[in-house]
Structure formats: C-alpha cells, structure tokens
C-alpha atoms as a PDB file:
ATOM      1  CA  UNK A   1      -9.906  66.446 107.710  1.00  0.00           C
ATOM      2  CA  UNK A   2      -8.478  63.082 108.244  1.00  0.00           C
ATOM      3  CA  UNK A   3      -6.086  64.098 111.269  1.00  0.00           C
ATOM      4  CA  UNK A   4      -9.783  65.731 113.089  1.00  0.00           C
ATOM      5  CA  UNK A   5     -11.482  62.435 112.126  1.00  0.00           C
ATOM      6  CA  UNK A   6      -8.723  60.397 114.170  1.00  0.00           C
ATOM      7  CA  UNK A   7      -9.199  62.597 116.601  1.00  0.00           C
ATOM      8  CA  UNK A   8     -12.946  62.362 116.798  1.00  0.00           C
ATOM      9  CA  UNK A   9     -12.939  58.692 116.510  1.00  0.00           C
ATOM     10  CA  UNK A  10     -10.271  57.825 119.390  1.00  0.00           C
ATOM     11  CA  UNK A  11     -12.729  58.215 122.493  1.00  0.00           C
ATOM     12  CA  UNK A  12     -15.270  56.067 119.946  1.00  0.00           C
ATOM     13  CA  UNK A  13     -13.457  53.302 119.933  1.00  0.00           C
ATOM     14  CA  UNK A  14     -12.144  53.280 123.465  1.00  0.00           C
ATOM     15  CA  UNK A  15     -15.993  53.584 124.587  1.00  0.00           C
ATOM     16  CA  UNK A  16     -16.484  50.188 122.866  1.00  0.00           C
ATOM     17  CA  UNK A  17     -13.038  48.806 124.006  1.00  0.00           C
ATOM     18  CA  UNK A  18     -14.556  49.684 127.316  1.00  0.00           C
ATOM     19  CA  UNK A  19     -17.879  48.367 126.935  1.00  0.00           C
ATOM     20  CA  UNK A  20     -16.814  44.746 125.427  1.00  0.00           C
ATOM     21  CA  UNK A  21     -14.554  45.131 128.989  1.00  0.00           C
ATOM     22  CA  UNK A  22     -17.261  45.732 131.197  1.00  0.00           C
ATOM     23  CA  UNK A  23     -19.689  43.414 129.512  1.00  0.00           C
ATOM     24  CA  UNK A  24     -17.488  40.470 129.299  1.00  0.00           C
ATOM     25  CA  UNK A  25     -16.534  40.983 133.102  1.00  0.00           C
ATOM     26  CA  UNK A  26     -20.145  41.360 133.999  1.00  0.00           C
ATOM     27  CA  UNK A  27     -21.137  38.224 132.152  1.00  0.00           C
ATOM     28  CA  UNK A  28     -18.322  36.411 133.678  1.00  0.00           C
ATOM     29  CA  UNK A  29     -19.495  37.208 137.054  1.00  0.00           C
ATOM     30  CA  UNK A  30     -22.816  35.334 137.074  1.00  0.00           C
ATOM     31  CA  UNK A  31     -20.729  31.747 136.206  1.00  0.00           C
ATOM     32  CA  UNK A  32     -19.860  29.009 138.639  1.00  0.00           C
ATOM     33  CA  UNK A  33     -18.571  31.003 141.753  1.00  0.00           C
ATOM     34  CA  UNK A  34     -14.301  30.862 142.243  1.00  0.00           C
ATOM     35  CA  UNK A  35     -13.555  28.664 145.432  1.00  0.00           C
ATOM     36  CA  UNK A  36     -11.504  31.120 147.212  1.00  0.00           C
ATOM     37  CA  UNK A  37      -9.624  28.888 149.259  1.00  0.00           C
ATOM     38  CA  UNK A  38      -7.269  28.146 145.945  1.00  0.00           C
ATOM     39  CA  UNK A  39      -6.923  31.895 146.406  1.00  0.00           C
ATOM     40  CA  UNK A  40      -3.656  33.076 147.927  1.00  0.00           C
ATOM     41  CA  UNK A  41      -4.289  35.375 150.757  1.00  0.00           C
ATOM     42  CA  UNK A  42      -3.162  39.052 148.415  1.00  0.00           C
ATOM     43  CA  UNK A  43      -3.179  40.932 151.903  1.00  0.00           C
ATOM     44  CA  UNK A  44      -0.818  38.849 154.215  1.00  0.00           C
ATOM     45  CA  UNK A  45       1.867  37.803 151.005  1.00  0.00           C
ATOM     46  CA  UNK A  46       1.765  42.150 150.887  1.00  0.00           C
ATOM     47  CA  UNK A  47       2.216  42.671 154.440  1.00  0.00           C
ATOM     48  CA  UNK A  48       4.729  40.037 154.710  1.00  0.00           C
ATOM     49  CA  UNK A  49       7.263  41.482 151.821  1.00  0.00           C
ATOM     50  CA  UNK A  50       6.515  45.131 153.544  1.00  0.00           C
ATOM     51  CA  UNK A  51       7.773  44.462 156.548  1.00  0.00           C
ATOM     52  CA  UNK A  52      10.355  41.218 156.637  1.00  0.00           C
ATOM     53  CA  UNK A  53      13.130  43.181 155.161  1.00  0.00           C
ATOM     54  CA  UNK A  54      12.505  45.882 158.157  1.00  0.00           C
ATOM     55  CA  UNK A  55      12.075  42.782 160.461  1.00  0.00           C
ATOM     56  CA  UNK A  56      15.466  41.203 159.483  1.00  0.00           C
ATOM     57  CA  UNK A  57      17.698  43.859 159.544  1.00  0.00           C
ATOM     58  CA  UNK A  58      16.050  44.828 163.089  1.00  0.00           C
ATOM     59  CA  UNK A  59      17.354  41.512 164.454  1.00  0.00           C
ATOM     60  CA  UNK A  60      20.768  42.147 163.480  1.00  0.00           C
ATOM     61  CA  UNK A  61      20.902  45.565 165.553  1.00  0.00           C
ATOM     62  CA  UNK A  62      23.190  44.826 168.420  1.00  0.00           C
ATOM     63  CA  UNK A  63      23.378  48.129 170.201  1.00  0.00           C
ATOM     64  CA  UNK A  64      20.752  48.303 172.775  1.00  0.00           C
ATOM     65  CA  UNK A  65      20.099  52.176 172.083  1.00  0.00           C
ATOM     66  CA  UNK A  66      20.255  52.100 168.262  1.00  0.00           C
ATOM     67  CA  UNK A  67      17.996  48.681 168.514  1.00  0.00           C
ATOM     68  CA  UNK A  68      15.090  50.978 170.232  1.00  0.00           C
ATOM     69  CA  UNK A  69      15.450  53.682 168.133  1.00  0.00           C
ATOM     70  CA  UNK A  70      15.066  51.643 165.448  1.00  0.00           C
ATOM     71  CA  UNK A  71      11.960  49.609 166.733  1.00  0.00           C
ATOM     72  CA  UNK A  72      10.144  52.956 167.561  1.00  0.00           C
ATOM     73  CA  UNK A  73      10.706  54.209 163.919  1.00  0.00           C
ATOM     74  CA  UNK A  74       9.355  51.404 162.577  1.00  0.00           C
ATOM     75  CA  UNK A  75       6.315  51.405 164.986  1.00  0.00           C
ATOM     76  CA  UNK A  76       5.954  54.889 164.442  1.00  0.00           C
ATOM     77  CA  UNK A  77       5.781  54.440 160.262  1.00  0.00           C
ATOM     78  CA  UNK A  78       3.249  51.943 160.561  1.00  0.00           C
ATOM     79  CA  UNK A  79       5.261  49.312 160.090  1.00  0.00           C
ATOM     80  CA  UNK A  80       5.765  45.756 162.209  1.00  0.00           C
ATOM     81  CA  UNK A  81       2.487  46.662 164.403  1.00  0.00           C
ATOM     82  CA  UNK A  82       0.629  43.900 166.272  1.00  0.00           C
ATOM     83  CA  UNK A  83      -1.503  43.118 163.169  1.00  0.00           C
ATOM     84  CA  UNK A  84       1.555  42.645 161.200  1.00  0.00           C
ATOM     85  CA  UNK A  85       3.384  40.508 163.114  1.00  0.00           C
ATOM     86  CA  UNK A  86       0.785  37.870 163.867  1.00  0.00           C
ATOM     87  CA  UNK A  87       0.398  37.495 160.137  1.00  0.00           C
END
C-alpha cells in the first residue's frame, strides 16, 4: 500500500513544484522591466565559439587546394556564412 501511495503521490507533488515555478515566474514578470543593454548578446557569444575554432584553423591552411576545400565545407555545413562573420 505504501509503495502505490508513493507512486500516486509523485506527479502530486511535482504538479505543485510546477505550479509554485510557474507562479513565481509569472509574478516576477510584471516587476520593474530588466534593462537589456546589461544583457550580453546570448546569440553572437554562441556564434562566435561555433565558428572561431573553424575560423582559426582555416587560416593556418597553406595549400591553396586543401584551403578551398576546406572553406567550401565549412560554407556548405552552415558554418562561417556572411551573417557569421560580420558578428
């Protein structure tokens, strides 16, 4: 009886785990508004880690031929695009 009880009360108590959650983010939200310049920019700090390693060891590529190759992989898996590299 006890072990079905557990079992039974689990989802219980994560539904009010989740409420106080929800409730206290929800309450939080209608307080003084963040200033989001003091926010670092999440997007270009990701973009930047992605693709300098890629970036760095393409600029140590000497041979002409391996040095394309190597650019149009990169291009072609998304990485070191125009977008990227203005960041």
């Amino acid at each position: 009886m006890s072990k079905k009880l557990t079992i039974l009360s689990l989802p219980l108590i994560m539904g009010i785990i989740i409420g106080i959650m929800i409730s206290g983010v929800a309450s939080g939200a209608t307080e003084d508004p963040v200033d989001e310049s003091l926010l670092p920019d999440v997007e270009a700090i990701y973009h930047t880690s992605l693709n300098q390693p890629f970036q760095t060891a393409g600029a140590e590529i000497d041979d002409p031929d391996i040095e394309a190759y190597y650019s149009a992989l990169i291009s072609n898996c998304g990485l070191g695009t125009s977008e990227d590299t203005e960041r």
